[in-house]
C-alpha atoms as a PDB file:
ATOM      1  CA  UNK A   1      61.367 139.407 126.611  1.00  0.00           C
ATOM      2  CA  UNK A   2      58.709 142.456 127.064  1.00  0.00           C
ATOM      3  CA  UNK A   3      57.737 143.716 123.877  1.00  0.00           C
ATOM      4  CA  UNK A   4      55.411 146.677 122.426  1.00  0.00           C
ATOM      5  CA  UNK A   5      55.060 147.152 118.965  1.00  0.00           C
ATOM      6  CA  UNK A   6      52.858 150.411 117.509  1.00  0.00           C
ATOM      7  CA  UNK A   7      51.015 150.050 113.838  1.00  0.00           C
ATOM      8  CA  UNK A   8      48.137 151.572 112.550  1.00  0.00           C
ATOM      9  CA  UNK A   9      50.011 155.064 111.560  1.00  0.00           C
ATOM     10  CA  UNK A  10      50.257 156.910 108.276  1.00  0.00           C
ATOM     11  CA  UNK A  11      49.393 159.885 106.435  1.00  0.00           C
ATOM     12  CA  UNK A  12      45.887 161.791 106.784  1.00  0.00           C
ATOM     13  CA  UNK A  13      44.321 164.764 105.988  1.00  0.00           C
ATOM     14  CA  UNK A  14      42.972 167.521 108.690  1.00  0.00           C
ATOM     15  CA  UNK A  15      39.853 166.384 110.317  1.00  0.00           C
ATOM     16  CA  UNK A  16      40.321 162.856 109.173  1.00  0.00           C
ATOM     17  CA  UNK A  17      40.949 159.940 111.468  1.00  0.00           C
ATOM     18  CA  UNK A  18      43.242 156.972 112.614  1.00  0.00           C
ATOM     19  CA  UNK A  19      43.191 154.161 115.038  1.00  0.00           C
ATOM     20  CA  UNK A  20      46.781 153.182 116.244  1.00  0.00           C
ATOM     21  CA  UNK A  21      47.268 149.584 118.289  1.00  0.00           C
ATOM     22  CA  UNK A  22      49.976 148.195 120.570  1.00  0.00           C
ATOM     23  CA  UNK A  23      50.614 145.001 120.779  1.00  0.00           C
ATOM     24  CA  UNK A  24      52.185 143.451 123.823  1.00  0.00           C
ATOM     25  CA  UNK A  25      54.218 140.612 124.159  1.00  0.00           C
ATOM     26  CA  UNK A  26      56.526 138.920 127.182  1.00  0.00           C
ATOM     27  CA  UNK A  27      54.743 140.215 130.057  1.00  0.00           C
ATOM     28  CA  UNK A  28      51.194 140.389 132.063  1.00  0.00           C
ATOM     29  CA  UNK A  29      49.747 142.968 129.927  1.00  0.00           C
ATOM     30  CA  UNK A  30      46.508 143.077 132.124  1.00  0.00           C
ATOM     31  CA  UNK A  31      48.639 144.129 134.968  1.00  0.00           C
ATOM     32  CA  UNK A  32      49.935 147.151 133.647  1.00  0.00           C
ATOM     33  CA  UNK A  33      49.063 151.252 133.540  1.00  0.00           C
ATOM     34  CA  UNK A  34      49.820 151.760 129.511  1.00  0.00           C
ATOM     35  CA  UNK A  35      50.248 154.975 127.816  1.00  0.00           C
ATOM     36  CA  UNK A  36      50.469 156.922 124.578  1.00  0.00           C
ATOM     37  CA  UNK A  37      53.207 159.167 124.260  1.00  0.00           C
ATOM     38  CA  UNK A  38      53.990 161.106 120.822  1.00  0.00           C
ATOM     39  CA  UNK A  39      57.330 163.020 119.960  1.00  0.00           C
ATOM     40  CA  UNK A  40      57.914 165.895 117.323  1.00  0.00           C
ATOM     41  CA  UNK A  41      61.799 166.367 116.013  1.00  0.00           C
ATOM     42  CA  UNK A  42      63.806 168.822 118.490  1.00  0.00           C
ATOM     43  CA  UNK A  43      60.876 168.503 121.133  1.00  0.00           C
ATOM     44  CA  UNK A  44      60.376 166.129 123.897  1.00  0.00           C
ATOM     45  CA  UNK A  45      58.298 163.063 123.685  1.00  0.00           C
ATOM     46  CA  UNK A  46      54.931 164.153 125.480  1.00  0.00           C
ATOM     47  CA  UNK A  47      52.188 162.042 127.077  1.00  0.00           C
ATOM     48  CA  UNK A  48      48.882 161.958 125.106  1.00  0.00           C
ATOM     49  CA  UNK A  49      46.719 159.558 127.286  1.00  0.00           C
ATOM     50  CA  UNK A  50      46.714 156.866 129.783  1.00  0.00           C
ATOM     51  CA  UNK A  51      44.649 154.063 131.671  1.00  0.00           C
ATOM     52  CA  UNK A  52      45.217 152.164 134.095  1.00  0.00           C
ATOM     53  CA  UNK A  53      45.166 148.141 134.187  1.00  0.00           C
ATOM     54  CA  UNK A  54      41.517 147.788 134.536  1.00  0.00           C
ATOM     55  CA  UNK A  55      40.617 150.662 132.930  1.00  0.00           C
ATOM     56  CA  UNK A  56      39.442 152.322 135.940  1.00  0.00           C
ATOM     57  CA  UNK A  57      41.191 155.876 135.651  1.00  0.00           C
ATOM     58  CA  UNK A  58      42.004 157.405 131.776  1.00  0.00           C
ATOM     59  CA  UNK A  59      43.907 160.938 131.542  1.00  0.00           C
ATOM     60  CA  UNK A  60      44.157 162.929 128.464  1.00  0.00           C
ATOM     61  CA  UNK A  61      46.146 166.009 127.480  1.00  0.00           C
ATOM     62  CA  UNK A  62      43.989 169.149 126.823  1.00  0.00           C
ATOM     63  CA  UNK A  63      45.360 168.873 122.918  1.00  0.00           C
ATOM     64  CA  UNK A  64      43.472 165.989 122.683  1.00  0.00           C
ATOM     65  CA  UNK A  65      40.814 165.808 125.254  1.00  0.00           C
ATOM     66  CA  UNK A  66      37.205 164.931 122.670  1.00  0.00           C
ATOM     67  CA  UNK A  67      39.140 163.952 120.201  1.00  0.00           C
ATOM     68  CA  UNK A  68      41.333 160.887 121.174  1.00  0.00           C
ATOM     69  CA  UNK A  69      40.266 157.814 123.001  1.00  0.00           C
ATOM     70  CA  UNK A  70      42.125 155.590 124.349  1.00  0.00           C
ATOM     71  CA  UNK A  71      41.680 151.720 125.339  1.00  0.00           C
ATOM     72  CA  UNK A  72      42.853 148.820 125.517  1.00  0.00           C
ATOM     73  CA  UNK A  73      41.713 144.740 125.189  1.00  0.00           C
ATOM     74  CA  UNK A  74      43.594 142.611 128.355  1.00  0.00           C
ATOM     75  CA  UNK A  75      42.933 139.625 126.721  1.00  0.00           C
ATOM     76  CA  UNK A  76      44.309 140.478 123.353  1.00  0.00           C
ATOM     77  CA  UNK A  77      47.126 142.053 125.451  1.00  0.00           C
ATOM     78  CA  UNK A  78      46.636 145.281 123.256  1.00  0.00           C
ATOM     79  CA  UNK A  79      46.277 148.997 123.662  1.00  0.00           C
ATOM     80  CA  UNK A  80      44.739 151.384 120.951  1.00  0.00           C
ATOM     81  CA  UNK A  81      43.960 154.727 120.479  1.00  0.00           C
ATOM     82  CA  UNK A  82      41.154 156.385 118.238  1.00  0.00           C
ATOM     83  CA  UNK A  83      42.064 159.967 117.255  1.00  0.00           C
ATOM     84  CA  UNK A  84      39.391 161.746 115.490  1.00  0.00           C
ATOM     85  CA  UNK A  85      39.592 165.266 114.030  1.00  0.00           C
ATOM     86  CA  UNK A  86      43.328 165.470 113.910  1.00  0.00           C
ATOM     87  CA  UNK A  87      44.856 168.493 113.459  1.00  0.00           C
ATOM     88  CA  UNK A  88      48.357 169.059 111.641  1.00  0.00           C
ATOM     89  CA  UNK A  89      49.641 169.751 115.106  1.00  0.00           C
ATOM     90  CA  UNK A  90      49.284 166.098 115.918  1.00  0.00           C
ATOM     91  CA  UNK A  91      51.685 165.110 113.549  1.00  0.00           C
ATOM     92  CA  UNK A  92      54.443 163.257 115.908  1.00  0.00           C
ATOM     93  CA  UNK A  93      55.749 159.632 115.963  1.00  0.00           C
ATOM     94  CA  UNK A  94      53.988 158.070 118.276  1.00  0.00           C
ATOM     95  CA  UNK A  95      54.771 156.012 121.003  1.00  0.00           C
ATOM     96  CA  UNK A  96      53.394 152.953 123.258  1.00  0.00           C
ATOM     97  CA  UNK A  97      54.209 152.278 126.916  1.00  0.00           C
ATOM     98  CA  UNK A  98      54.001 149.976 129.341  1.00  0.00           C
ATOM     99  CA  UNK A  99      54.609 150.903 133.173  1.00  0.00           C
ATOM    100  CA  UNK A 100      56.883 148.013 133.887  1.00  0.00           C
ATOM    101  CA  UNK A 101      59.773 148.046 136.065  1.00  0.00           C
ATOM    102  CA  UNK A 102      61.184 151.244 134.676  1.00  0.00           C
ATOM    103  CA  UNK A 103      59.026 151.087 132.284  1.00  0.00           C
ATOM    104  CA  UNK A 104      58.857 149.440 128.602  1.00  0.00           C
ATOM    105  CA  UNK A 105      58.575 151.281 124.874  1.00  0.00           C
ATOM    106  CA  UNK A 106      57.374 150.590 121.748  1.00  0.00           C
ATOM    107  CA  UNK A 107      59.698 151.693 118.215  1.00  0.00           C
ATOM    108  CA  UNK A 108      57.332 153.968 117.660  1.00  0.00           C
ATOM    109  CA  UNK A 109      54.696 154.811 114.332  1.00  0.00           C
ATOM    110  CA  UNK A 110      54.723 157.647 112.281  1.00  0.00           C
ATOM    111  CA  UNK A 111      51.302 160.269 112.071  1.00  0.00           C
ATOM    112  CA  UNK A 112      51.212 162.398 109.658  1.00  0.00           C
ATOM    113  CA  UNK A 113      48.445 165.296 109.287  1.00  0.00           C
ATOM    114  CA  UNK A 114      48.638 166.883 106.158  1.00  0.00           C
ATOM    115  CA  UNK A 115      46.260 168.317 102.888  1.00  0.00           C
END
């Protein structure tokens, strides 16, 4: 069964940092365009960043363009993503996904930007 499961998420002050990871399970990770995707209460979920399976193309949303990176490791079958500087306006849960079929998501982790 295809599987993503987010970690790395918590609480952190403004201008601090965090480094979430997806781990994927079931399916040929390597093969795959992955994305982060974040949601805020009573908003839709939004896309953050994406690569494609051989890392040949990355996007990012202006909100977070020099100050999130994202990546991933085919042979660990993960995808991360460094966000630097965070602002409290990145305070979402955060989501993982894989374009598979019609596509595959993680449960989410929470990130939470507050002093």
């Amino acid at each position: 069964q295809a599987r993503l499961v987010e970690s790395g998420g918590g609480l952190v002050q403004p201008g601090g940092s965090l480094r979430l990871s997806c781990a994927a399970s079931g399916f040929d990770f390597g093969r795959y365009s992955t994305s982060w995707y974040r949601q805020v209460p009573g908003k839709e979920r939004e896309i953050v960043a994406s690569i494609t399976s051989i890392c040949d193309s990355i996007d990012y949303a202006d909100s977070v363009k020099g100050r999130f990176t994202i990546s991933r490791d085919n042979y660990k079958n993960e995808l991360y993503l460094s966000m630097n500087d965070l602002k409290t306006e990145d305070t979402a849960v955060y989501y993982c996904f894989a374009l598979v079929g019609s596509g595959i998501w993680g449960q989410g982790t929470p990130v939470t930007v507050s002093s």
